[in-house]
C-alpha atoms as a PDB file:
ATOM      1  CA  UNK A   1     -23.839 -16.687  18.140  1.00  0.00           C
ATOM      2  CA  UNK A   2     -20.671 -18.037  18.613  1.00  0.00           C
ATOM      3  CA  UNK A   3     -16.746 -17.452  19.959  1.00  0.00           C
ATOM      4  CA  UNK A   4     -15.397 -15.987  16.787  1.00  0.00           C
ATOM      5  CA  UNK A   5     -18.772 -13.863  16.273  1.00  0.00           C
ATOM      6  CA  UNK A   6     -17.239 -12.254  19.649  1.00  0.00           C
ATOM      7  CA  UNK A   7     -13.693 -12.752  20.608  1.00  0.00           C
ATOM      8  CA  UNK A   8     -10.855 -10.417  20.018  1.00  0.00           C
ATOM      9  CA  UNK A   9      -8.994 -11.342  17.366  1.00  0.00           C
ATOM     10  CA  UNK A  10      -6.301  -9.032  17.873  1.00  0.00           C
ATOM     11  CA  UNK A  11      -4.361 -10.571  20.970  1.00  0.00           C
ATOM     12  CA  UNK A  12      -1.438  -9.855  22.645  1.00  0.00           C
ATOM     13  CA  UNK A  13       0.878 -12.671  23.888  1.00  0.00           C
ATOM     14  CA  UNK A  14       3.441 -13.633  25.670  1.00  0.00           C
ATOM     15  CA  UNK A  15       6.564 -16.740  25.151  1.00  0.00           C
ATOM     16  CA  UNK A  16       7.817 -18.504  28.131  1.00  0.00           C
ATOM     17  CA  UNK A  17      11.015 -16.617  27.942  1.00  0.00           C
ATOM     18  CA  UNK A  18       9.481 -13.554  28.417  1.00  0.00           C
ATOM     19  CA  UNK A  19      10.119 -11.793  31.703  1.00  0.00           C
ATOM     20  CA  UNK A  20       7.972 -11.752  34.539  1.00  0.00           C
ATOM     21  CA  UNK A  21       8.680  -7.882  34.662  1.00  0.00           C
ATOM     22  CA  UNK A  22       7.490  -7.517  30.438  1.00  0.00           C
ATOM     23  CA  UNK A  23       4.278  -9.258  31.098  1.00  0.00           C
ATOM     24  CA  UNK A  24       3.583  -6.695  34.076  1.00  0.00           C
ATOM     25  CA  UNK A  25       4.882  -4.183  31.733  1.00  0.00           C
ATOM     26  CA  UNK A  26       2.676  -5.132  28.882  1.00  0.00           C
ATOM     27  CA  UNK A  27      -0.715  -5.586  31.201  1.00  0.00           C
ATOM     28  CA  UNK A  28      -0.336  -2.262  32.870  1.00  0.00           C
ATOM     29  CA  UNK A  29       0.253  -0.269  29.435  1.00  0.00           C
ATOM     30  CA  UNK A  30      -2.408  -1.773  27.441  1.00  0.00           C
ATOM     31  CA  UNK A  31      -4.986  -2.138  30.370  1.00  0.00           C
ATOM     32  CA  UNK A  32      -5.454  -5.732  30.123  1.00  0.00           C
ATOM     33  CA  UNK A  33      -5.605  -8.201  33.186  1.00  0.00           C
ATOM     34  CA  UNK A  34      -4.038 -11.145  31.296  1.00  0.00           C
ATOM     35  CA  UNK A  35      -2.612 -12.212  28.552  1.00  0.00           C
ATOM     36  CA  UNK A  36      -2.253 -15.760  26.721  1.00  0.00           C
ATOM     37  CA  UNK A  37       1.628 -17.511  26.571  1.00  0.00           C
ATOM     38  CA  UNK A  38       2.213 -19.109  23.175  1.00  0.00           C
ATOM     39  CA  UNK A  39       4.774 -21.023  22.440  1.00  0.00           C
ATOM     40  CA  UNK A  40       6.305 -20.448  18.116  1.00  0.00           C
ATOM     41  CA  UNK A  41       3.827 -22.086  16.596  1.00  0.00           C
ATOM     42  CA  UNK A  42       1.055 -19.860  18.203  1.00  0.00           C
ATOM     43  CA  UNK A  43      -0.352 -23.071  20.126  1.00  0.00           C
ATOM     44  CA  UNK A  44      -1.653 -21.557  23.911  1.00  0.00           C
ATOM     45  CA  UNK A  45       1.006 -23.458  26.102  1.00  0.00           C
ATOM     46  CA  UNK A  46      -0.575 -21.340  29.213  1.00  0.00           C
ATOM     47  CA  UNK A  47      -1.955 -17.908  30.696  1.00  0.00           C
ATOM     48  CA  UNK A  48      -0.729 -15.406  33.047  1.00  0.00           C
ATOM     49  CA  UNK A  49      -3.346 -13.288  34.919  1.00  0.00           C
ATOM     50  CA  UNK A  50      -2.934 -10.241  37.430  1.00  0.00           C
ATOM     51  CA  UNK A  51      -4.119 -13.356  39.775  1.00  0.00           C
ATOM     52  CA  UNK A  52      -0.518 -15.316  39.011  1.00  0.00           C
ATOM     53  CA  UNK A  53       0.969 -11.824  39.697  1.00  0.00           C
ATOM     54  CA  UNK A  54      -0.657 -11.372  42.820  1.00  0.00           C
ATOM     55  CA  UNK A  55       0.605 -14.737  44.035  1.00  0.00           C
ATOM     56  CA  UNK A  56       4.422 -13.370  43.548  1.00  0.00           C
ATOM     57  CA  UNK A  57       2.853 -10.444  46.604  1.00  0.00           C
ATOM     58  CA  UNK A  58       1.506 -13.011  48.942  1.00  0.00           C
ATOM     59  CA  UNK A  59       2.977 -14.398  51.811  1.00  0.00           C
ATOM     60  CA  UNK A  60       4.005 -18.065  51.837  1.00  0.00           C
ATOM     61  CA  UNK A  61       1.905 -20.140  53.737  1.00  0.00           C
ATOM     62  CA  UNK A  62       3.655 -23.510  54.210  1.00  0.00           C
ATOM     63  CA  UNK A  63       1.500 -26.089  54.390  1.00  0.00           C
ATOM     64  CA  UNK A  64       0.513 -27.687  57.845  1.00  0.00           C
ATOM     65  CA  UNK A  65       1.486 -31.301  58.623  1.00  0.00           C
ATOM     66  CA  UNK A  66       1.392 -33.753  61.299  1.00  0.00           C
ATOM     67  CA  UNK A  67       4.092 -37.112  61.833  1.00  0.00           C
ATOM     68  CA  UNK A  68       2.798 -40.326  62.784  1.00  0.00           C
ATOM     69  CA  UNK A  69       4.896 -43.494  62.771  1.00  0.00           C
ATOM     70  CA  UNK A  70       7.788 -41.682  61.329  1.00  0.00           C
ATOM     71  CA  UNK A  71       5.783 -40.774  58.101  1.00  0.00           C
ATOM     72  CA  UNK A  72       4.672 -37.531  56.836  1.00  0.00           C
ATOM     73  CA  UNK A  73       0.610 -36.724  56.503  1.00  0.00           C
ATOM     74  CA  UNK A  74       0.394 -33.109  54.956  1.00  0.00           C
ATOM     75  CA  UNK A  75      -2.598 -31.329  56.037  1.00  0.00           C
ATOM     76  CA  UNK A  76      -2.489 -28.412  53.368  1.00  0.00           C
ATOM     77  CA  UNK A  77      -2.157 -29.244  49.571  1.00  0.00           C
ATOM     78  CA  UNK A  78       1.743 -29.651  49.155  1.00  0.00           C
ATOM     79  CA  UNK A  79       1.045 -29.377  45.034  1.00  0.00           C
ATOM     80  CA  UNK A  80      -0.793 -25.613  45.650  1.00  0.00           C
ATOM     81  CA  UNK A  81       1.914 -24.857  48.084  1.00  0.00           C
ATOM     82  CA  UNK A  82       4.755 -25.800  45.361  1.00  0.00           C
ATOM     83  CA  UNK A  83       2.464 -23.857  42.357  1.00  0.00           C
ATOM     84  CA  UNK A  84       2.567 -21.160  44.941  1.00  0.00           C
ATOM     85  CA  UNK A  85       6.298 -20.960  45.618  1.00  0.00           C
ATOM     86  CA  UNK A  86       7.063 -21.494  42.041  1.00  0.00           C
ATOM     87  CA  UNK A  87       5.172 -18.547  41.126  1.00  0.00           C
ATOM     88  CA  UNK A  88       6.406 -16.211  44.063  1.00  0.00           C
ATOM     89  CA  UNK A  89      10.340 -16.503  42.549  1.00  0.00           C
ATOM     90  CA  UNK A  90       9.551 -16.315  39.136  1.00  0.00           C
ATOM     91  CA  UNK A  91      11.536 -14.752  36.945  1.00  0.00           C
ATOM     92  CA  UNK A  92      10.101 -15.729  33.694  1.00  0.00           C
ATOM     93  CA  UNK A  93       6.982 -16.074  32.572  1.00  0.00           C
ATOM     94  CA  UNK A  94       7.115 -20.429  32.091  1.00  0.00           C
ATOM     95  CA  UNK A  95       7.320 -19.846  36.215  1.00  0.00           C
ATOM     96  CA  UNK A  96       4.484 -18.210  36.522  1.00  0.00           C
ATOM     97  CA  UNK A  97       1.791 -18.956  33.901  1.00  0.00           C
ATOM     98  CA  UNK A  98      -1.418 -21.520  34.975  1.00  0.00           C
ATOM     99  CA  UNK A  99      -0.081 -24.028  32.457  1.00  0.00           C
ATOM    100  CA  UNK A 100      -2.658 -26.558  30.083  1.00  0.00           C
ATOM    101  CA  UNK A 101      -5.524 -23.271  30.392  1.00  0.00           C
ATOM    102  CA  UNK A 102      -8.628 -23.813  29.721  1.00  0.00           C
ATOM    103  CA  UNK A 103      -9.497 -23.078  25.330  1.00  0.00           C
ATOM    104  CA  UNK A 104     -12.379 -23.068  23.183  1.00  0.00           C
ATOM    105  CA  UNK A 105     -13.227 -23.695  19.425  1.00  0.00           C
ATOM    106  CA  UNK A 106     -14.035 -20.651  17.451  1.00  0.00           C
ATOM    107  CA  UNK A 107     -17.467 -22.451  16.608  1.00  0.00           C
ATOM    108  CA  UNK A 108     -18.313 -22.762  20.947  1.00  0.00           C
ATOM    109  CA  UNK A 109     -20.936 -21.425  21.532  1.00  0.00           C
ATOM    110  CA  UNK A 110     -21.430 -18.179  23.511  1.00  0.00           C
ATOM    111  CA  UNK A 111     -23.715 -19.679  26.248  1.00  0.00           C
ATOM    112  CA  UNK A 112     -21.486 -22.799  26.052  1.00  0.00           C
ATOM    113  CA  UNK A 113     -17.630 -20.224  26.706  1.00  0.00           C
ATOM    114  CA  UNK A 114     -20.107 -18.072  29.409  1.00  0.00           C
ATOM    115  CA  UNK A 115     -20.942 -21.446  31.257  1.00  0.00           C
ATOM    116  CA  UNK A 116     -17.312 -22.293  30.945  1.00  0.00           C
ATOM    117  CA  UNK A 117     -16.039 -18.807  32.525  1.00  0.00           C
ATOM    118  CA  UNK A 118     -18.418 -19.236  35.059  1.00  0.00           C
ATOM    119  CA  UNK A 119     -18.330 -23.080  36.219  1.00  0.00           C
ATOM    120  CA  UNK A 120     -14.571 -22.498  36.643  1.00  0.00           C
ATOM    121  CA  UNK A 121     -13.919 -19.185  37.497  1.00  0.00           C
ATOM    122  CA  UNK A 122     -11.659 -17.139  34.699  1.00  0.00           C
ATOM    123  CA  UNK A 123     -12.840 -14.284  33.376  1.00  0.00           C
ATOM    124  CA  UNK A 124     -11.052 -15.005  29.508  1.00  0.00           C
ATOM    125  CA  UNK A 125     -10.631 -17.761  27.617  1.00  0.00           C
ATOM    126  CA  UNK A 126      -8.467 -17.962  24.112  1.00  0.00           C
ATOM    127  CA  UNK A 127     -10.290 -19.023  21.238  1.00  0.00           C
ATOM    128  CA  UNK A 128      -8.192 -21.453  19.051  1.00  0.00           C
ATOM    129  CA  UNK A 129      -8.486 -22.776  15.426  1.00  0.00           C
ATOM    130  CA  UNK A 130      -6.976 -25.815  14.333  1.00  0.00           C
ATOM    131  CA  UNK A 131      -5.176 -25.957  17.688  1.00  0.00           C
ATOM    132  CA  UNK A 132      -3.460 -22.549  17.461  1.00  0.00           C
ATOM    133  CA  UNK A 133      -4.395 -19.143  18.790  1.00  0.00           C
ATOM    134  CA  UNK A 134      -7.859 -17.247  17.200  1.00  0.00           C
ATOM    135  CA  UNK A 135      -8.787 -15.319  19.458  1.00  0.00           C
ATOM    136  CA  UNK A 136      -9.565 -14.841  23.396  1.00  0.00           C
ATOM    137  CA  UNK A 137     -12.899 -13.400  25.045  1.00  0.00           C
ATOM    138  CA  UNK A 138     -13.654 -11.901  27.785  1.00  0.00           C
ATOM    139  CA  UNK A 139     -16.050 -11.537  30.356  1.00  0.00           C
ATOM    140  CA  UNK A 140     -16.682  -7.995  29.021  1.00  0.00           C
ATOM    141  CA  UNK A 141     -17.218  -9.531  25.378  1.00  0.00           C
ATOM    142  CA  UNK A 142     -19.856 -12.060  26.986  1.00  0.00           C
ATOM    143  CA  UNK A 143     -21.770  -8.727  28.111  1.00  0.00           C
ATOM    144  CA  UNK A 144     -21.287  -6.575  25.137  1.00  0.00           C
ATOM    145  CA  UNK A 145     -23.016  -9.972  22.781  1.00  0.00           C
ATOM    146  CA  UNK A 146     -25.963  -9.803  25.524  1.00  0.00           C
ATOM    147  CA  UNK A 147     -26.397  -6.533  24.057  1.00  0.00           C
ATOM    148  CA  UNK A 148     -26.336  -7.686  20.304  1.00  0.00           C
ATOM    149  CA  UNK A 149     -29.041 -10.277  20.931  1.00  0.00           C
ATOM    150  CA  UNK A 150     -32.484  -9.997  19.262  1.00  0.00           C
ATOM    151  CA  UNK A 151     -34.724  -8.730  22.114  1.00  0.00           C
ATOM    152  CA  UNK A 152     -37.850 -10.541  20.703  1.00  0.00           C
END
């Protein structure tokens, strides 16, 4: 079996331009936890989750550093601490999406896009075709094709 045996090929998206306030909008009414950005030629530019949302409620934690000999040694990750403050005051989505996600071919695999999901943690991936937008899949659409499976 493989992604476009499985993946929804219905998807909503989102554009960069889109408000941070929309994509909340558009999660909450359709009870969906994320939802692929696309830029006009339907090529997945990024992904916002209800995790990049959740950032924008976190307190800041600036990272921790230490001076010696007049220079600067961070002890926290000063990249995650800028991804983090980017997110928390965005107002539109290109401030808040995980940019370059993680895509597979419709012709993956499904063992190959659950091994993905798992190694790295995400629990979708969009499903592309000649570099544009298919399709995504869930984790839920991983369990629902365990149930398709011959048994024997």
């Amino acid at each position: 079996m493989i992604a476009k045996d499985i993946m929804t090929a219905d998807v909503l998206t989102v554009s960069p331009g889109d408000t941070v306030e929309d994509v909340v909008r558009l999660l909450v009414d359709n009870k969906i936890s994320g939802v692929p950005v696309v830029n006009e030629e339907r090529e997945v530019i990024g992904i916002v989750t209800e995790g990049d949302l959740l950032v924008r409620s976190q307190e800041l934690h600036v990272p921790s550093y230490i001076q010696i000999l007049g220079g600067v040694i961070y002890l926290d990750d000063p990249e995650e601490f800028r991804d983090t403050l980017r997110k928390a005051i965005a107002v539109k989505v290109e401030g808040l999406m995980t940019e370059d996600p993680i895509t597979v071919e419709e012709d993956t695999t499904v063992e190959e896009v659950a091994t993905i999901m798992a190694e790295n943690g995400i629990n979708r991936v969009p499903v592309t075709r000649d570099g544009k937008l298919a399709g995504i899949i869930s984790r839920a659409d991983i369990i629902r094709s365990l149930s398709i499976k011959d048994p024997s």
